[in-house]
Each structure stands twice: as C-alpha cells, then as structure tokens.
Protein backbone atom coordinates (compact mmCIF):
# COMPACT_ATOMS: atom_id res chain seq x y z
CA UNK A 1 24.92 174.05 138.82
CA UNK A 2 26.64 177.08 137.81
CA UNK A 3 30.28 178.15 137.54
CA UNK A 4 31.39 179.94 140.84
CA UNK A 5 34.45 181.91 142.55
CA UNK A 6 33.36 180.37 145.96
CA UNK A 7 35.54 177.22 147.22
CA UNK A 8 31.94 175.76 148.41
CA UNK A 9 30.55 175.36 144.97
CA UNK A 10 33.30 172.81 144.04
CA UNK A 11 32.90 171.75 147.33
CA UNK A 12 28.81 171.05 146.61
CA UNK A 13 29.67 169.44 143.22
CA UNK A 14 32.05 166.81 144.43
CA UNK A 15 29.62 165.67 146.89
CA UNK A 16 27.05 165.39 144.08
CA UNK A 17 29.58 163.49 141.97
CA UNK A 18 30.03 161.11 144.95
CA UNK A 19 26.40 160.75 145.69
CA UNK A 20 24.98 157.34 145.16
CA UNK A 21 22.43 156.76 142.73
CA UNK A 22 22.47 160.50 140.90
CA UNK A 23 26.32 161.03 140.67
CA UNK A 24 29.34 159.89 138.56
CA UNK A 25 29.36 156.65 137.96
CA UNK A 26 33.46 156.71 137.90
CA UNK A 27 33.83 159.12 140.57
CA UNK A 28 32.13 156.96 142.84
CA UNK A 29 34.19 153.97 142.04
CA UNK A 30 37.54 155.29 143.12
CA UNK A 31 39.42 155.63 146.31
CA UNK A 32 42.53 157.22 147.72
CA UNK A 33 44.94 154.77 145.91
CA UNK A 34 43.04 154.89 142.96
CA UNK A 35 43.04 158.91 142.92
CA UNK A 36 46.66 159.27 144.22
CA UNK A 37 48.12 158.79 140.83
CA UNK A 38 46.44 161.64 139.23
CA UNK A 39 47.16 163.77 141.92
CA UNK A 40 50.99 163.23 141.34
CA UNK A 41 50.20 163.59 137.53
CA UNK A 42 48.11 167.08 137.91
CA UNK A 43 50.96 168.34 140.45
CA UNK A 44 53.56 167.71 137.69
CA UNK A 45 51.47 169.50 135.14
CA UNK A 46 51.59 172.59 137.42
CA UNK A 47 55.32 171.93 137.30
CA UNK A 48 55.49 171.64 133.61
CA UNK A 49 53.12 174.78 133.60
CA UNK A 50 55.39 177.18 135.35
CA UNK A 51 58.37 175.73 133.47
CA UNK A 52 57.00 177.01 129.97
CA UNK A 53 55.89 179.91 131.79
CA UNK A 54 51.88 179.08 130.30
CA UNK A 55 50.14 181.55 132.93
CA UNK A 56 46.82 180.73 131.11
CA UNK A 57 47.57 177.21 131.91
CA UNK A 58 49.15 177.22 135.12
CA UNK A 59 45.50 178.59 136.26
CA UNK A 60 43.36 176.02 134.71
CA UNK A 61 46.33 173.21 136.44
CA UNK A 62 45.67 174.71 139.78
CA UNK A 63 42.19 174.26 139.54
CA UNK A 64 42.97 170.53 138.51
CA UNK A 65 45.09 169.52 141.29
CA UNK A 66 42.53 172.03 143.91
CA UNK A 67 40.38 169.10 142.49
CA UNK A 68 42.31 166.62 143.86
CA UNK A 69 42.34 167.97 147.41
CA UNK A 70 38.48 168.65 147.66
CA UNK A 71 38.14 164.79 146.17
CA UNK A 72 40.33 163.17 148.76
CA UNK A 73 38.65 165.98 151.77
CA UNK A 74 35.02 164.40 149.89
CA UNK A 75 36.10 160.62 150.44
CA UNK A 76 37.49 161.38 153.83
CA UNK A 77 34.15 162.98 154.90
CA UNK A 78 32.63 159.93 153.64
CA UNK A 79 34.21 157.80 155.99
CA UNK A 80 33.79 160.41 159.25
CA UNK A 81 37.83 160.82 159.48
CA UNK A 82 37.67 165.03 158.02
CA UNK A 83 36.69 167.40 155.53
CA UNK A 84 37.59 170.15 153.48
CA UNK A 85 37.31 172.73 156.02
CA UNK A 86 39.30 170.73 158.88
CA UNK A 87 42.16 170.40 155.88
CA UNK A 88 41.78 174.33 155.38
CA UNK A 89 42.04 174.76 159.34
CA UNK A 90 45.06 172.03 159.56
CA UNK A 91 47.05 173.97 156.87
CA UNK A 92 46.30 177.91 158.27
CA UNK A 93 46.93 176.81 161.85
CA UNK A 94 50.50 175.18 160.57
CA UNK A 95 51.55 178.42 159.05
CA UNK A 96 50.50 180.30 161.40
CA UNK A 97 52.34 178.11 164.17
CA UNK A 98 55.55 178.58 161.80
CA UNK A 99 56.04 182.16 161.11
CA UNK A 100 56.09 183.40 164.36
CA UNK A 101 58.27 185.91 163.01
CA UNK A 102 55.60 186.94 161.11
CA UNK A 103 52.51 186.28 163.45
CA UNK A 104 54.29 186.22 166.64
CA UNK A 105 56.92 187.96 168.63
CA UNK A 106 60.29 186.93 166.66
CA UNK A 107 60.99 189.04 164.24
CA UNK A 108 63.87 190.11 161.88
CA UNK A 109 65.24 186.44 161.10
CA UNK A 110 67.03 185.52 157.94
CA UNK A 111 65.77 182.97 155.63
CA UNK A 112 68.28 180.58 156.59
CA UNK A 113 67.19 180.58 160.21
CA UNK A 114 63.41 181.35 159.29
CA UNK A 115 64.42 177.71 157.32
CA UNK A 116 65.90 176.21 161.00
CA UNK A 117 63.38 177.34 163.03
CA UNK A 118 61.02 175.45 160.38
CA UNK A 119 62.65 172.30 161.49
CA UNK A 120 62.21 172.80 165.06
CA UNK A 121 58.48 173.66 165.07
CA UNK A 122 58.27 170.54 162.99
CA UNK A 123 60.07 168.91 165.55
CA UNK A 124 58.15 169.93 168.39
CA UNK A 125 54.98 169.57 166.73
CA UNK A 126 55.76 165.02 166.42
CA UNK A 127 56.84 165.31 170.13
CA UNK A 128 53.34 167.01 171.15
CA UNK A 129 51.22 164.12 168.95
CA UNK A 130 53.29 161.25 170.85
CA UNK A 131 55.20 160.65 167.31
CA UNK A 132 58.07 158.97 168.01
CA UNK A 133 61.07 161.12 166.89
CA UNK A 134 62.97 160.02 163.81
CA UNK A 135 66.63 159.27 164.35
CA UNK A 136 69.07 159.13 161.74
CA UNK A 137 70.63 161.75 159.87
CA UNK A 138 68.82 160.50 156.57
CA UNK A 139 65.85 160.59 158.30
CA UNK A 140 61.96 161.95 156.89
CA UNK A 141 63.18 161.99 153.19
CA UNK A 142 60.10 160.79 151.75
CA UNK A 143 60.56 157.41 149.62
CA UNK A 144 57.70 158.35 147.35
CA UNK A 145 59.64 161.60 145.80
CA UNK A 146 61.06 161.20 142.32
CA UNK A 147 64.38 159.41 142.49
CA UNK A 148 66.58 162.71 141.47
CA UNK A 149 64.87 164.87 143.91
CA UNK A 150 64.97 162.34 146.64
CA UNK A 151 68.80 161.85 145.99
CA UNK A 152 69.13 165.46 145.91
CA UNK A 153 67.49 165.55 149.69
CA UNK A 154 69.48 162.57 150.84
CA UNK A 155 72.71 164.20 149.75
CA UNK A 156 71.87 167.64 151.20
CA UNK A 157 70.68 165.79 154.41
CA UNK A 158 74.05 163.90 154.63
CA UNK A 159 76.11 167.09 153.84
CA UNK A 160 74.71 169.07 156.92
CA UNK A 161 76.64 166.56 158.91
CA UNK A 162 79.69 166.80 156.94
CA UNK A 163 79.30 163.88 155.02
CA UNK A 164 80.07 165.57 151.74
CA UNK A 165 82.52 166.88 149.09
CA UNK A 166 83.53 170.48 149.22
CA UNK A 167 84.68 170.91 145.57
CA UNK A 168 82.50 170.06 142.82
CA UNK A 169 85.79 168.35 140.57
CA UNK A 170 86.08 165.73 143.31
CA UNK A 171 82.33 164.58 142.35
CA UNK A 172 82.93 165.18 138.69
CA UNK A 173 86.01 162.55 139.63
CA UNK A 174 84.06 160.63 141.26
CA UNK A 175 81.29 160.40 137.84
CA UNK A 176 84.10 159.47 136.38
CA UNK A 177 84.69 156.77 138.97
CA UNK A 178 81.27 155.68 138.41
CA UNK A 179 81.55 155.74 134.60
CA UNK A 180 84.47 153.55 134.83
CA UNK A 181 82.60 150.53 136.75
CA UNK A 182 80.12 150.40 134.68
CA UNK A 183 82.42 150.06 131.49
CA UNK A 184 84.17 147.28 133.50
CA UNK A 185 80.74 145.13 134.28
CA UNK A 186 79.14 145.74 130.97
CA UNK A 187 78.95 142.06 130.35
CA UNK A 188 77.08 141.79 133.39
CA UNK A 189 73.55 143.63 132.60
CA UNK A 190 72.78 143.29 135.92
CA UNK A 191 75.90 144.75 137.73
CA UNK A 192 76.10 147.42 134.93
CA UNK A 193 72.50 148.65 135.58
CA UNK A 194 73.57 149.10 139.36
CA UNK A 195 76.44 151.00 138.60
CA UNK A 196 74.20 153.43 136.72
CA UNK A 197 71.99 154.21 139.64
CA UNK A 198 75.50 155.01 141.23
CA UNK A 199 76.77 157.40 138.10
CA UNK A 200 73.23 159.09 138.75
CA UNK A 201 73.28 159.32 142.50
CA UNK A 202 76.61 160.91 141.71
CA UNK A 203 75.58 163.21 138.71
CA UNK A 204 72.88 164.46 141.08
CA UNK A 205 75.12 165.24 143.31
CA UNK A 206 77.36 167.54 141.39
CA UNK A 207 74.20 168.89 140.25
CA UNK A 208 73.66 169.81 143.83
CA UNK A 209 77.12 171.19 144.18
CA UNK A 210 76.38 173.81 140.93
CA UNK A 211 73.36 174.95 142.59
CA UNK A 212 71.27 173.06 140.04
CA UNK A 213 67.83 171.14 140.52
CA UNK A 214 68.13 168.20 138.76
CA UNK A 215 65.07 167.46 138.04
CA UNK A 216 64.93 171.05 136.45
CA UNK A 217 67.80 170.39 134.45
CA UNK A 218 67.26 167.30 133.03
CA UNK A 219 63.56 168.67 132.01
CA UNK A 220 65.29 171.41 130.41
CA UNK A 221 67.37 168.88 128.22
CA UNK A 222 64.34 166.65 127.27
CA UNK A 223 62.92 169.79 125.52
CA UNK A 224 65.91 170.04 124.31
CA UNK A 225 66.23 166.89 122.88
CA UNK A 226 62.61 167.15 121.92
CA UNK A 227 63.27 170.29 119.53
CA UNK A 228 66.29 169.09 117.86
CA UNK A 229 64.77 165.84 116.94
CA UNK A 230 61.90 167.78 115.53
CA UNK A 231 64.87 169.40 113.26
CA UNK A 232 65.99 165.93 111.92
CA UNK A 233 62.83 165.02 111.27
CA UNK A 234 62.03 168.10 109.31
CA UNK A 235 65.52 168.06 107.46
CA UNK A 236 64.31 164.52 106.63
CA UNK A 237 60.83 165.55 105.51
CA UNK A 238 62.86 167.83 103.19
CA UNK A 239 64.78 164.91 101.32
CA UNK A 240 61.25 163.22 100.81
CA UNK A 241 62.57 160.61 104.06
CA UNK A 242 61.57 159.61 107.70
CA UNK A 243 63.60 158.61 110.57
CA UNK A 244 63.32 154.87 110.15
CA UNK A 245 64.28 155.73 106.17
CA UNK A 246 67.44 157.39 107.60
CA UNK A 247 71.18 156.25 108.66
CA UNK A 248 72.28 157.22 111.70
CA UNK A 249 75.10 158.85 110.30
CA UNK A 250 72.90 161.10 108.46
CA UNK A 251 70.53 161.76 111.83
CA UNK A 252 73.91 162.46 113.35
CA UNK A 253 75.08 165.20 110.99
CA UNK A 254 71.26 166.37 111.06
CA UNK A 255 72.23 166.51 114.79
CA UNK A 256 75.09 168.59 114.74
CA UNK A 257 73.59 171.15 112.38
CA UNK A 258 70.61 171.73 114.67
CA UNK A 259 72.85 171.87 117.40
CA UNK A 260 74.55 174.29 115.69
CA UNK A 261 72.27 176.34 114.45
CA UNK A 262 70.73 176.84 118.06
CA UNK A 263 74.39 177.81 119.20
CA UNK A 264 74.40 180.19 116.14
CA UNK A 265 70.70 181.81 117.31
CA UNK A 266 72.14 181.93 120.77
CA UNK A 267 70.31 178.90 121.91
C-alpha cells in the first residue's frame, strides 16, 4: 500500500492490520481498554507538541492520535455497533446542531452566550435520547480527566452557583490554611498525604482565580526544573563530579546560580 492524503487509505490499512490470518499480529490482540491508554498518551503528546510550539511535530502527533480514532471506529465495525464514517457523521451533525448562529438563524451572539447556548443544546440533546438528566451542580465533570484539570472544572462548576471566593488572597489564605494542617499531622503519613490533596485542590484553585491553567503551569515549571538541573549537572561535569558525587549544599548554590543566570538572560 502506498502513502495517501485520502482518510480511506488509513481507513483500508487498519482493516488489513485487523484482518485475521494476514494482519498484525499485535493489532489484532488488543481491544478498547487495551488501546485507551495510548490514546490518552498520543493526545498528551499533541499537548506537549503545541506547548514547545514543534509544528513539524504537532503534524506527525495528529496523525498518531487520528490513528487512534480510525482503530477504535475499526474494532467497533468489527463488532456491528459503527464505523468511521457514522463517527464522522456523529461529530459534523453535533456541530452543526450547535452553531446555529453560524448554520442557522441566530446570529450575532457573544462567546460567552455562544458558550451557554452550548450547554443547552447539550441539554436538550440527553432529554431527546431518554438520558436521564444529571442533577447536581457538580454534575458531568468527567472522573477520568487529570486530577488538576478536573479540580479546575469542579471549582469553576461550583463557582457559577456562588460557591466561591471572590479575591484571590482569601485562597492564597486559605493555601496557607492547608499548609498549616499538614505541618500539624506530619507524624501521621496518612493524614498528612490527605491534607496535600487539600493544599492542591486549593493551589488549583487560586490558579483558577489568576486566570491560569494549571496543568499549563505546572508543565511550564517541570521544564523548568528540567533545564536548571541540566545546569547542575553540567557545573558538576565541570569539577570532574556527578550528582550522586555532590552535597546538596553545593547542588543548592549550583541552583541559585542557574536560577540566576536565567533571571539575568531574562528567563
């Protein structure tokens, strides 16, 4: 098979990697749990892709997690439940059926309404499929999400019904809070690792406050962790030393100079 621009062609060569007999012996061994995990993994590698700003790999990432959706379309075709094209058809029909103020009669609407009226097509489209409606204001926050991003959507969920601080120093009060109780159970590993999922829950929240994704940030600090260790361990490689040769007073001060030096080059 060649290379091709056409959606079908990936289409044809899943189906030969799934064929019995002639395909992929490992392709034909997994299932939707099995495959699941990589399709998380290749959807955070698009992430990681437009965080770096890689263009050149944010294409070949797309095609990776496209993969994923013409695998799980291939083993759902298998089984007579859909395909490919009914997911394509599912998906156009959706937006379609919410942007009628772009395909319809509303027009004019701001993004914050565009963003309510969202909600209520979503609404109306359970009620027409018999779904029972989900009550609670916490409610359709999926558990799955990373635990940052689905604190950040519990909080804003909560705050829309006024369940919320409106100045972020009374959260930074309340890390402090948090900080506090887990000094005071620190003896208690047990008690102190639950008061850390509360300092979190409440860092994330004055994350939310600042207008800041916390997931983005705290990627943003591993690289930055990530490059200054690199410094101490090239300082080190200077003095003839590794890490594990090193005090960590002397990592420390290696700290503070790369620190510095990023502060000094605007960093």
């Amino acid at each position: 098979m060649k290379p091709s621009r056409d959606i079908a062609r990936l289409i044809e060569i899943m189906a030969a990697l799934r064929t019995p007999g002639t395909g992929c012996p490992w392709d034909l061994e997994q299932d939707f749990s099995t495959i699941a995990p990589y399709t998380l993994e290749e959807a955070y590698e698009v992430a990681d892709a437009i965080a770096r700003g890689d263009l050149k790999h944010l294409k070949d990432e797309l095609g990776d997690l496209l993969l994923q959706v013409v695998f799980h379309a291939r083993m759902a075709e298998e089984e007579g439940a859909f395909d490919f094209g009914d997911v394509v058809e599912g998906i156009t029909a959706k937006l379609i059926r919410r942007h009628p103020h772009v395909f319809a009669d509303e027009q004019g609407r701001t993004a914050e309404a565009v963003k309510g009226l969202w909600e209520r097509i979503k609404a109306e489209e359970k009620a027409e499929r018999g779904e029972a409606a989900e009550t609670g204001a916490l409610a359709g926050v999926p558990v799955a999400l990373p635990a940052l991003t689905r604190a950040l959507k519990l909080q804003d969920k909560a705050g829309r019904v006024g369940f919320d601080w409106n100045d972020p120093r009374a959260v930074l009060a309340k890390i402090r809070e948090e900080a506090d109780e887990i000094e005071a159970e620190l003896d208690r590993r047990e008690a102190a690792a639950a008061e850390v999922g509360d300092l979190l829950f409440a860092v994330v929240n004055l994350a939310r406050h600042l207008g800041a994704d916390p997931e983005g940030v705290l990627r943003a600090t591993n690289v930055k962790f990530e490059r200054r260790f690199a410094a101490i361990e090239k300082a080190l490689a200077a003095r003839g030393k590794r890490p594990q040769d090193a005090s960590l007073e002397e990592m420390d001060t290696l700290w503070d100079a790369a620190k510095a030096a990023e502060k000094a080059a605007g960093g």
